[in-house]
Protein backbone atom coordinates (compact mmCIF):
# COMPACT_ATOMS: atom_id res chain seq x y z
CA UNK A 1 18.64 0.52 1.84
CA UNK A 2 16.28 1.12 4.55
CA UNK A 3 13.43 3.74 4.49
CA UNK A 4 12.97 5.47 7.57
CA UNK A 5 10.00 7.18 8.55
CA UNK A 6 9.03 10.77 6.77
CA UNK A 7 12.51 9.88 4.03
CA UNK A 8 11.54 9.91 0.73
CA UNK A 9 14.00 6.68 -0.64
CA UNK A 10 16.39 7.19 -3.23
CA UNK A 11 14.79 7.04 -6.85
CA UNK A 12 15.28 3.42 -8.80
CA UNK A 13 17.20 3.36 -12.40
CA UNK A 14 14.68 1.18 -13.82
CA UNK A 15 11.10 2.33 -14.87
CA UNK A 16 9.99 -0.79 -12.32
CA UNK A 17 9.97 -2.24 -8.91
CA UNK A 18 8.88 -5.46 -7.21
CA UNK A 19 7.16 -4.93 -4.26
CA UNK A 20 6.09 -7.20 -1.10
CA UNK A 21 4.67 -6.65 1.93
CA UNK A 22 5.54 -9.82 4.88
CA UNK A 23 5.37 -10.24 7.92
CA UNK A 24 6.98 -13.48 9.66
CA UNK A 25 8.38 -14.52 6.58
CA UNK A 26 11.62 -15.44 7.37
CA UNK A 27 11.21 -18.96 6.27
CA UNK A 28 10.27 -18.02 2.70
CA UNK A 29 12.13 -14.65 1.60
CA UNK A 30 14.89 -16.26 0.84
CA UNK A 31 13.35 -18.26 -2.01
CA UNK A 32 11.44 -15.25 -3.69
CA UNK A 33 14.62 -12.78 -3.38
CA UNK A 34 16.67 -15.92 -5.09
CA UNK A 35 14.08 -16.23 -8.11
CA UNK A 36 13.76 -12.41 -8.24
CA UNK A 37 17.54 -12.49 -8.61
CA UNK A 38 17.31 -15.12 -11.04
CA UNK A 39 14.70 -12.86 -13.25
CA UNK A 40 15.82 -12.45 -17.09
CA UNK A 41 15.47 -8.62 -16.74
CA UNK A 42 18.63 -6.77 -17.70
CA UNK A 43 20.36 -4.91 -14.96
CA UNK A 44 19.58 -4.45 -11.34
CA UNK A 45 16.33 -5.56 -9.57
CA UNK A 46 14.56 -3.35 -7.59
CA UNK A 47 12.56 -4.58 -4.52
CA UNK A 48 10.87 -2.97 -1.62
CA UNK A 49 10.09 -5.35 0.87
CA UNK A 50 7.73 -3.78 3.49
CA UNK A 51 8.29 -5.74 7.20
CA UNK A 52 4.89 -5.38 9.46
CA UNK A 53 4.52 -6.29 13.12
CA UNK A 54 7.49 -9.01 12.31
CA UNK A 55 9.14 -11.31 15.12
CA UNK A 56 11.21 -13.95 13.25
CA UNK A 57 14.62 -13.10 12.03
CA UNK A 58 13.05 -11.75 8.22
CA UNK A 59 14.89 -8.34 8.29
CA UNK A 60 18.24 -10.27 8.29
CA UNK A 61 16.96 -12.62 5.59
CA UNK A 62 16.30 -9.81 3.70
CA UNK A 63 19.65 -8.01 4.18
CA UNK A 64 21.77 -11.56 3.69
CA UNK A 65 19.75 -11.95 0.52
CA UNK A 66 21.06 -8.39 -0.63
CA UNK A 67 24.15 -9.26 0.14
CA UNK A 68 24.55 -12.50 -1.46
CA UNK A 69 22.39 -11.55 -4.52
CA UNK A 70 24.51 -8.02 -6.08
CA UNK A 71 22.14 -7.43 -8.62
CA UNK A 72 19.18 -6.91 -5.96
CA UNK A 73 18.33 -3.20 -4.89
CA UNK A 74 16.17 -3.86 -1.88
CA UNK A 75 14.67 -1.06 0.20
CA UNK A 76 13.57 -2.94 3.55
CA UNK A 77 10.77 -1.23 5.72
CA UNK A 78 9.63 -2.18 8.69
CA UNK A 79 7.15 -1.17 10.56
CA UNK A 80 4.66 -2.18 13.52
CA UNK A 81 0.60 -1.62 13.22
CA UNK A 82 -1.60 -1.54 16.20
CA UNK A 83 -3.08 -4.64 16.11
CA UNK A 84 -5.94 -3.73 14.42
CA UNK A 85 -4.60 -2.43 11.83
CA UNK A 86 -1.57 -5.08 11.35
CA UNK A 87 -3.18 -7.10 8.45
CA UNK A 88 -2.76 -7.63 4.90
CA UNK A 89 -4.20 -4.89 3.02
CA UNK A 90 -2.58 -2.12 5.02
CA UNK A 91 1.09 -3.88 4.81
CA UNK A 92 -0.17 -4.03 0.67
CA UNK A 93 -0.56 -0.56 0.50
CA UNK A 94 2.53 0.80 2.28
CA UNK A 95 4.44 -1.46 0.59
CA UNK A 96 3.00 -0.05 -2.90
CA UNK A 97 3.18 3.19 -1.73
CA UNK A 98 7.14 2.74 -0.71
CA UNK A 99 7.72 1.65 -3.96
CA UNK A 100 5.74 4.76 -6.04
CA UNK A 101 7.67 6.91 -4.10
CA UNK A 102 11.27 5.06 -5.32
CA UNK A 103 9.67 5.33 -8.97
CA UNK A 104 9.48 9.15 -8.44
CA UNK A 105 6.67 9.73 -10.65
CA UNK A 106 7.95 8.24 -13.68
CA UNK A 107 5.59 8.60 -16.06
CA UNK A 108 6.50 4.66 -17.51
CA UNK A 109 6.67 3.77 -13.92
CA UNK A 110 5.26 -0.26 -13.33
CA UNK A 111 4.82 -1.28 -9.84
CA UNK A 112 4.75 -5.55 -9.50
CA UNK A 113 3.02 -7.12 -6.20
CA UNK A 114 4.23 -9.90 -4.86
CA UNK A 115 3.72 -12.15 -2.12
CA UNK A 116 6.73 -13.79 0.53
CA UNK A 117 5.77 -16.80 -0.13
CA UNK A 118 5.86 -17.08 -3.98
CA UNK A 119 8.61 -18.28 -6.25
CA UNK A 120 8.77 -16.80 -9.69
CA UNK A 121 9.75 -18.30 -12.69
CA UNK A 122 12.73 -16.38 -14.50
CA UNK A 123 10.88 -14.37 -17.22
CA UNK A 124 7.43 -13.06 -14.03
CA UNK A 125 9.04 -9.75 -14.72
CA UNK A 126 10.08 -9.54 -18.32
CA UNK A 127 6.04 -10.94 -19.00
CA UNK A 128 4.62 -8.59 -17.12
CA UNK A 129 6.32 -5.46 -18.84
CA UNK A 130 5.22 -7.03 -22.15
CA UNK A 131 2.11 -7.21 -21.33
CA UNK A 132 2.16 -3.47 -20.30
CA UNK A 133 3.90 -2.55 -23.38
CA UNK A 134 1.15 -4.01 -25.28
CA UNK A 135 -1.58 -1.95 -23.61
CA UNK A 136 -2.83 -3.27 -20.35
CA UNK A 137 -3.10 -0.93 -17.23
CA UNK A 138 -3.20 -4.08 -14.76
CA UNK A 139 -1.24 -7.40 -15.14
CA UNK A 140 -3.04 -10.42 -13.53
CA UNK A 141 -0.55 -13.45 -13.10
CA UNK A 142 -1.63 -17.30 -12.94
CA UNK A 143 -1.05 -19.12 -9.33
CA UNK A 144 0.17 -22.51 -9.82
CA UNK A 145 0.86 -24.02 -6.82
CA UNK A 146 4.81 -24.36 -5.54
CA UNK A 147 5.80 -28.10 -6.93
CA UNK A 148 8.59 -28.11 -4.51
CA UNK A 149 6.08 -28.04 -1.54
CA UNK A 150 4.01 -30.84 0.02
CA UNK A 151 0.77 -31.25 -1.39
CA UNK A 152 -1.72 -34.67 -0.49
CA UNK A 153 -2.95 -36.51 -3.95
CA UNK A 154 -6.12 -35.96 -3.09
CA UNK A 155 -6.25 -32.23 -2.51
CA UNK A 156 -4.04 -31.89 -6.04
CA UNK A 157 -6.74 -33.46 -7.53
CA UNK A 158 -9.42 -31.35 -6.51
CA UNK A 159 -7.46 -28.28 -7.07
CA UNK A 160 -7.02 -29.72 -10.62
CA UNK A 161 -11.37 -29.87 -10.86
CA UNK A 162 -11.71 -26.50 -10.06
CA UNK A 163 -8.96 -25.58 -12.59
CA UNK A 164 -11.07 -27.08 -15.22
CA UNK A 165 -14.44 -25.60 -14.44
CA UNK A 166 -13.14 -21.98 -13.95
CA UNK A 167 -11.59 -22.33 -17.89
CA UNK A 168 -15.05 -23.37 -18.92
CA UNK A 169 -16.31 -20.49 -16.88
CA UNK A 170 -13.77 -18.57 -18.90
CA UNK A 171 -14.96 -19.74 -22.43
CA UNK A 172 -18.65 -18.83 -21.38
CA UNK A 173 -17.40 -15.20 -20.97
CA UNK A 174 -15.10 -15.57 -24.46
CA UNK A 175 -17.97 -16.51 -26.17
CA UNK A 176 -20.64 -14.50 -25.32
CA UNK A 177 -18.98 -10.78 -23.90
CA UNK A 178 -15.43 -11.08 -24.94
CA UNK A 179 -13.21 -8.29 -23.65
CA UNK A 180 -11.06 -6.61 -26.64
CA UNK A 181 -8.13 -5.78 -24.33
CA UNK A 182 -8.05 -9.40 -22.59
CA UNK A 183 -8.27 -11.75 -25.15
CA UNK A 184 -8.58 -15.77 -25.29
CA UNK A 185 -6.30 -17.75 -23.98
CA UNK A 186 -6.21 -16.36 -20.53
CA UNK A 187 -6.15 -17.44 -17.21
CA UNK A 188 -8.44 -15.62 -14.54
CA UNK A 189 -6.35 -14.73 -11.63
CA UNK A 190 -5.69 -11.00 -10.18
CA UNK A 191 -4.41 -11.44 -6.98
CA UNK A 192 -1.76 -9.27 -4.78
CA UNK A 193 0.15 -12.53 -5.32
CA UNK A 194 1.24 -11.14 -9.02
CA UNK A 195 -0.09 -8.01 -10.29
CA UNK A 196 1.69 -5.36 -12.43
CA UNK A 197 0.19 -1.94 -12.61
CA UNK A 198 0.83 1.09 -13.79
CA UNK A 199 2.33 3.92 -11.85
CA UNK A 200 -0.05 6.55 -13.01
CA UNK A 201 -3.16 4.38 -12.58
CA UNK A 202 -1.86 3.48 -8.69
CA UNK A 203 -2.06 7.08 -7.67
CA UNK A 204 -4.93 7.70 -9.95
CA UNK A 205 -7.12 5.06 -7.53
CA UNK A 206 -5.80 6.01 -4.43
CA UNK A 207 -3.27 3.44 -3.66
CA UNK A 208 -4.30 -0.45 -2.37
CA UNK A 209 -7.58 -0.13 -0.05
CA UNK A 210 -6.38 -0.68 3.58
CA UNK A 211 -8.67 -3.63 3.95
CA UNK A 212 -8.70 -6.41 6.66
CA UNK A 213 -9.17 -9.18 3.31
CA UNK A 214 -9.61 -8.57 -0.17
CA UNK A 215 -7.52 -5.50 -0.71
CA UNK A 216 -6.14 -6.52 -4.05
CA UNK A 217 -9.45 -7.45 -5.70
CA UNK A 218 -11.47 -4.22 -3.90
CA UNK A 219 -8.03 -2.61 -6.05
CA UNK A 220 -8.55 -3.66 -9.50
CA UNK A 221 -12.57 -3.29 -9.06
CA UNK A 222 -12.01 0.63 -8.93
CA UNK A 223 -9.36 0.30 -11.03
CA UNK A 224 -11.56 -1.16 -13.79
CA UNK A 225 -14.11 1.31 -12.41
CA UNK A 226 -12.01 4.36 -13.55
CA UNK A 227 -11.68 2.38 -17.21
CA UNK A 228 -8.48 0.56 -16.64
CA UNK A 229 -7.59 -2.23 -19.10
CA UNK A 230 -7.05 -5.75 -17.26
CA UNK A 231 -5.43 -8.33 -18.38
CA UNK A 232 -4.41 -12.11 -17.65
CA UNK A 233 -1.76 -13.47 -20.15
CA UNK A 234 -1.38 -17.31 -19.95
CA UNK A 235 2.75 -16.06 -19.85
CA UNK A 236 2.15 -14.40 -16.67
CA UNK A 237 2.19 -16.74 -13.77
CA UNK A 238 4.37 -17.31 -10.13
CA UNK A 239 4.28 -20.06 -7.65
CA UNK A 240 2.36 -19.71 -4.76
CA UNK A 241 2.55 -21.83 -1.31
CA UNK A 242 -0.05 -24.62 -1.02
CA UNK A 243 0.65 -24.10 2.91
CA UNK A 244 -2.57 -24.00 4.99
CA UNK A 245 -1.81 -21.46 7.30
CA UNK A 246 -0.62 -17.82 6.46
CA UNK A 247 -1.72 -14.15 7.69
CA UNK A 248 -4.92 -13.04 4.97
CA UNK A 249 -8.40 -13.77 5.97
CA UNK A 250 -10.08 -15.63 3.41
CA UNK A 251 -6.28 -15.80 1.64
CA UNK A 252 -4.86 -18.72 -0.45
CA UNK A 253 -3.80 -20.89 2.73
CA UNK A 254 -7.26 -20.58 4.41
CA UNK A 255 -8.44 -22.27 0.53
CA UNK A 256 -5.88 -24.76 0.71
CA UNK A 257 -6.84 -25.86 4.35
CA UNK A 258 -10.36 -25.83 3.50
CA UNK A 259 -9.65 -27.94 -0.09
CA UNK A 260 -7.62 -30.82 2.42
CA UNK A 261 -10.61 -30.98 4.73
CA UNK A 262 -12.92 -32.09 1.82
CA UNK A 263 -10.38 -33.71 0.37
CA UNK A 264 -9.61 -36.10 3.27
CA UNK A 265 -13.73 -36.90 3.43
CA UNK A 266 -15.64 -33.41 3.66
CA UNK A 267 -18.39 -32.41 2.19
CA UNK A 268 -18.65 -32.88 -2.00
CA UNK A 269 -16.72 -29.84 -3.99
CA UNK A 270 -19.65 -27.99 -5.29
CA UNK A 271 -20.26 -24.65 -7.59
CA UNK A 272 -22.30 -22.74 -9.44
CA UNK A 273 -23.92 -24.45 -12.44
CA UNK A 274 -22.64 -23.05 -15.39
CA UNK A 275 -25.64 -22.21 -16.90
CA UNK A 276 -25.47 -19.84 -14.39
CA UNK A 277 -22.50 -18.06 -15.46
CA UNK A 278 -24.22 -18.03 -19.37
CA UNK A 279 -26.63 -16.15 -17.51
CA UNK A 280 -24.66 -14.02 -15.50
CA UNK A 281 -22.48 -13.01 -18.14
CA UNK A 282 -25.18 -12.00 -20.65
CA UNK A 283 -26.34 -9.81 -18.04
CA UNK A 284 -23.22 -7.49 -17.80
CA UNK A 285 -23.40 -7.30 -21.53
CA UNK A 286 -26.82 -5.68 -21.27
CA UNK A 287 -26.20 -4.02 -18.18
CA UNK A 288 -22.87 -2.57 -19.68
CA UNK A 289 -24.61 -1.73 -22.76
CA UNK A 290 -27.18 0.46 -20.84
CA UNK A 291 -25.39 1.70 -17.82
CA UNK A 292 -21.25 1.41 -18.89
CA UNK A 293 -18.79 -0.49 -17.21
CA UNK A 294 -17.92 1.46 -14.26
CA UNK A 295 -21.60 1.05 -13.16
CA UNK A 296 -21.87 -2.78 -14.03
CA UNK A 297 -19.01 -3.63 -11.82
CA UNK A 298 -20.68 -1.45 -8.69
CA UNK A 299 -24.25 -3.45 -9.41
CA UNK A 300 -22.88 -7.08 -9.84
CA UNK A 301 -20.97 -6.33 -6.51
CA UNK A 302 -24.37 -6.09 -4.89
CA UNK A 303 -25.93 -8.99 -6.56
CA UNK A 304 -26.38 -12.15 -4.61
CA UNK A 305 -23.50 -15.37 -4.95
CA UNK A 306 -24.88 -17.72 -7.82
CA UNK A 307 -26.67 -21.17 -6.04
CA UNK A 308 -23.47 -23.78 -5.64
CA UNK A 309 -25.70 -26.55 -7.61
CA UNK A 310 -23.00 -28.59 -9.28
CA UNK A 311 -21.09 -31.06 -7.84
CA UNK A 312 -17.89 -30.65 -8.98
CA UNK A 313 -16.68 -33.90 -7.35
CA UNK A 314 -18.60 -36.25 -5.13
CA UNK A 315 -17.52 -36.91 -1.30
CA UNK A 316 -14.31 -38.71 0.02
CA UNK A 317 -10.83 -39.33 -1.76
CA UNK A 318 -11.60 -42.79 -3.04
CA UNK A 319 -14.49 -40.83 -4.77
CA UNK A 320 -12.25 -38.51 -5.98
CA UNK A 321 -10.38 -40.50 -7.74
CA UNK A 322 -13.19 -42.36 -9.47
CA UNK A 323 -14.75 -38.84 -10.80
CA UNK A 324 -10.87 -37.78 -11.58
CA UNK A 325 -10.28 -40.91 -13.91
């Protein structure tokens, strides 16, 4: 199916669609439609895939995918921002919006973000409802990096310290504000890469921010804002591309290009100290005490980073795998 411009697309069977903006993608479509076929979902698959300012051959990807894969219901969109406008958050938020409109206003409705370049594992979709169906508004799903892509020792490595010190991060806040409606053991991740939400609470915020970079977290900030219950269940996770080069400022492949600089001899992998974060997180339990939560999230957006006093991991791969063993 292809959505044209002013057409209001055909209305889906199932209370849920998967839906991913690309552009350029034509290497990597083919993988995600594959595993979305794959998914353990009954029935057909619903997918809007949303094509922006695209040169490579995706749109027949896309449509050879359909073809191959009968259970897929793909709605293909394409479409071609002035330049300054052609980045991630606008091709986000059309291709949310494409997909609300195929969900017609169900009141059930669950709309699932999704990147090109991830490669779910057969249950992403069936986890995601469950976690719906148990209460949350917003589904946050784990990135673990794609095992069948190239990845240097080294960088794995440091990817696997900062693992480690966000999950003590995440005890801090278990222990001393835990949230009722996202409880322990969870991961932290809420990224456009895999995150379920709720029909009613997309059109309730005003659809995905058009922003140049950080769309998807400026998203579930007012979602949270309007009292929306996130959640991050250790069941909920994709693979993601360790590539080092993709189209989001300050996106997953500018993080992986950065971790193989340091890892081939940068500068030591620092943070903030955690007693930092036992301070920080005390604070939003006052502060939402006083003020509520809506308010807490608007002030800690204002406050300044935390110091990056740790070392996490001293300089140089050889050092790297000293501090690793």
């Amino acid at each position: 199916m292809t959505a044209t411009p002013g057409s209001r697309p055909d209305p889906v069977a199932s209370r849920w669609i998967v839906c991913v903006p690309a552009r350029n993608e034509a290497k990597r479509l083919g993988a995600l439609l594959q595993a979305l076929a794959a998914q353990d979902v009954p029935g057909p698959v619903p997918v809007v895939v949303a094509l922006n300012n695209t040169a490579d051959p995706s749109r027949s990807v896309v449509e050879a995918a359909a073809a191959r894969f009968g259970r897929l219901r793909v709605t293909v969109d394409e479409v071609c921002f002035p330049p300054a406008l052609a980045h991630a958050g606008l091709a986000r938020r059309r291709a949310l919006q494409l997909g609300a409109l195929r969900l017609d206003g169900r009141a059930d409705g669950v709309l699932i973000s999704t990147d090109a370049d991830t490669r779910p594992p057969p249950d992403w979709i069936s986890a995601n409802l469950r976690a719906i169906d148990a209460g949350a508004d917003l589904v946050g799903g784990r990135l673990a990096l794609d095992e069948a892509e190239p990845l240097s020792p080294a960088a794995a490595r440091l990817r696997g310290f900062w693992d480690a010190y966000w999950a003590k991060v995440r005890r801090i806040e278990d222990a001393y504000d835990p949230c009722p409606h996202d409880p322990a053991p969870r991961h932290g991740d809420h990224t456009g890469a895999s995150l379920a939400i709720r029909l009613s609470l997309h059109e309730a915020v005003g659809g995905v921010p058009p922003l140049p970079a950080g769309e998807d977290v400026a998203f579930v900030r007012a979602a949270q804002a309007l009292g929306a219950r996130l959640r991050h269940p250790e069941a909920v996770w994709t693979r993601v591309s360790p590539r080092r080069v993709g189209r989001a400022e300050g996106g997953m492949a500018e993080w992986m290009a950065g971790l193989e600089r340091q890892a081939e001899g940068g500068a030591p992998l620092r943070a903030p100290d955690l007693a930092h974060w036992r301070a920080r997180v005390l604070w939003r339990r006052a502060f939402r005490a006083l003020h509520g939560e809506a308010a807490r999230i608007e002030a800690e957006a204002a406050l300044a980073p935390l110091p990056m006093d740790l070392v996490l991991a001293p300089v140089g791969p050889q050092s790297v795998e000293r501090a690793a063993a």
